[in-house]
Protein backbone atom coordinates (compact mmCIF):
# COMPACT_ATOMS: atom_id res chain seq x y z
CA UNK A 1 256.32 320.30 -93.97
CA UNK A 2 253.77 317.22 -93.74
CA UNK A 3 253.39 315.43 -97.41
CA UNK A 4 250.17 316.38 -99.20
CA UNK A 5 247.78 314.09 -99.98
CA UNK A 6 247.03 312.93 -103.08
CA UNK A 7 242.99 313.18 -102.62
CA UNK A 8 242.18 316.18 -100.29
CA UNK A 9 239.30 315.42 -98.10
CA UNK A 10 236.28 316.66 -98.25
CA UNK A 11 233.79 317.04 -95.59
CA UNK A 12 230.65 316.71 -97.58
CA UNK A 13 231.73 313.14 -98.13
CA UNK A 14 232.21 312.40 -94.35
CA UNK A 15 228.84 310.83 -93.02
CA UNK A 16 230.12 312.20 -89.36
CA UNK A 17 230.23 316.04 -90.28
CA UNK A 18 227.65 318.27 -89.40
CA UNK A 19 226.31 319.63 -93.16
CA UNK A 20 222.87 320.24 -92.38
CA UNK A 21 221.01 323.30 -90.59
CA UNK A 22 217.51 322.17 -88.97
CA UNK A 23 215.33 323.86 -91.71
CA UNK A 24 217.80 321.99 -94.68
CA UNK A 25 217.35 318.50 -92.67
CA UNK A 26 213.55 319.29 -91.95
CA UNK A 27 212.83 320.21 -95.90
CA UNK A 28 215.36 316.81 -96.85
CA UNK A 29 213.10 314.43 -95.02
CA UNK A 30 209.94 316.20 -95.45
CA UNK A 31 209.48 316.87 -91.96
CA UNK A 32 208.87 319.97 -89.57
CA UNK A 33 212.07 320.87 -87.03
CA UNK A 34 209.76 319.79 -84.67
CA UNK A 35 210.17 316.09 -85.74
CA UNK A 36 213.48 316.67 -85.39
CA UNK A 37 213.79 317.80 -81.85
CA UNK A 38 211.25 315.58 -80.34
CA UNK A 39 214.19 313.19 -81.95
CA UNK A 40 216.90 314.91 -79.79
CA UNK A 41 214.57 315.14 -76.71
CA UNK A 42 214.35 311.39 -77.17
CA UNK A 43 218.08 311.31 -77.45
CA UNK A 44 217.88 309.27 -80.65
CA UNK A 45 220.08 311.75 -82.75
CA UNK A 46 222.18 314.45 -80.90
CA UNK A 47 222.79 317.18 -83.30
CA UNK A 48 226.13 319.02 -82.93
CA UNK A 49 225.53 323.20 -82.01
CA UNK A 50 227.13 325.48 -84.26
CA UNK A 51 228.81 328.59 -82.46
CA UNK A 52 225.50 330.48 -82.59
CA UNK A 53 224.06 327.56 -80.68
CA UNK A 54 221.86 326.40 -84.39
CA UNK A 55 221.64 322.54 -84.46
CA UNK A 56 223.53 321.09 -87.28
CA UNK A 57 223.34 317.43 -88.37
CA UNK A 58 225.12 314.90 -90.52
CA UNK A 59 224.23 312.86 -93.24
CA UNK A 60 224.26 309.60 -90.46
CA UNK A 61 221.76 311.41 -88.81
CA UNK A 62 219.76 312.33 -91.17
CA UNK A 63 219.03 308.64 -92.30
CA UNK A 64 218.62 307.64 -88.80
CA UNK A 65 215.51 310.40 -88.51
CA UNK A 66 214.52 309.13 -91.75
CA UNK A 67 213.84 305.66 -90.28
CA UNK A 68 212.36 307.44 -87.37
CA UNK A 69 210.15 309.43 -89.94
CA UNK A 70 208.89 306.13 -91.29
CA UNK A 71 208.02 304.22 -88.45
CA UNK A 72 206.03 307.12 -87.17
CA UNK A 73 204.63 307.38 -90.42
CA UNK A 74 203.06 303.49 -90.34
CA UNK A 75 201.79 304.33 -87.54
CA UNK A 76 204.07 304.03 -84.45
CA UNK A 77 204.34 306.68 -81.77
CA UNK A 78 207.69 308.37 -81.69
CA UNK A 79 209.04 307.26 -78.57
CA UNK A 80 208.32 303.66 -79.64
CA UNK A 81 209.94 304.38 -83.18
CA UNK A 82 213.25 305.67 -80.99
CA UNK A 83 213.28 302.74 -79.05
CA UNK A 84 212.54 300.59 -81.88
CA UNK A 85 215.90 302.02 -84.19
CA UNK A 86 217.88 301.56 -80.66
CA UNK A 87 217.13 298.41 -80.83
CA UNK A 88 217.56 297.48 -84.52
CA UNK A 89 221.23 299.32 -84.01
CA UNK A 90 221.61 296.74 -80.96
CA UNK A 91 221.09 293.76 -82.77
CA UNK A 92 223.15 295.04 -85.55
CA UNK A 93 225.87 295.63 -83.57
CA UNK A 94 225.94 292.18 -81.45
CA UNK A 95 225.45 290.82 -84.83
CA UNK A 96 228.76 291.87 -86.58
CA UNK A 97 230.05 291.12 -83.13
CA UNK A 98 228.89 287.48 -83.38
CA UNK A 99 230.27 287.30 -87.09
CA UNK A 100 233.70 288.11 -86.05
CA UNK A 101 233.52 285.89 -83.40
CA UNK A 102 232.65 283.74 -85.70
CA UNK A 103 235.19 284.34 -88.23
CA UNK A 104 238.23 284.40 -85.60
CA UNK A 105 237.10 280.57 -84.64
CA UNK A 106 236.61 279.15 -87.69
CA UNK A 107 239.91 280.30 -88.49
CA UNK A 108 242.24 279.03 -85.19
C-alpha cells in the first residue's frame, strides 16, 4: 500500500484543472460564452470537453480570457487582443529564459 500523504490534494487549488462550466466562467468575468469561444476559435484558450462534450476551463484560463476581456474592452479587436497575450506570454517566456541564462553564467 502507497504511504498517504500528509496534505491530500485538492483540485480546486490546481490552476491546470478544469473547475469551470462556460456559463460559471462567462458570469466570473462578466462576459457572454460567446467571448469565450471566439477565444477558443482564436485558439488563445483551449477548454478541456467534459464527457457530455460541455467546455470546462481552469482557473489559468480564466485569467488569460480576463486579459483578453480587457484589451477588448480598451478598445482592441479580439483577434489583435489574442495575438497581443501570445505575445506578452512570448516575451515572458524568453525572458525567464534569458534570466537563467543569466544566472548559470554568472555563476561558472
Amino acid at each position: 500500500m502507497p504511504p498517504r500523504s500528509t496534505r491530500p490534494v485538492d483540485k480546486l487549488d490546481d490552476d491546470d484543472y478544469p473547475a469551470y462550466t462556460m456559463g460559471r466562467a462567462a458570469e466570473m468575468l462578466g462576459t457572454t460564452p460567446a467571448f469565450l469561444r471566439a477565444l477558443d476559435d482564436h485558439q488563445l484558450i483551449t477548454p478541456l470537453r467534459s464527457e457530455g462534450g460541455h467546455r470546462r476551463y481552469t482557473r489559468h484560463q480564466l485569467r488569460i480570457a480576463a486579459r483578453a476581456r480587457q484589451l477588448v474592452d480598451a478598445g482592441t479587436h479580439i483577434e489583435a487582443a489574442c495575438r497581443i497575450i501570445n505575445l506578452e506570454n512570448q516575451l515572458e517566456q524568453a525572458q525567464r529564459i534569458n534570466e537563467q541564462l543569466h544566472t548559470h553564467n554568472t555563476t561558472t
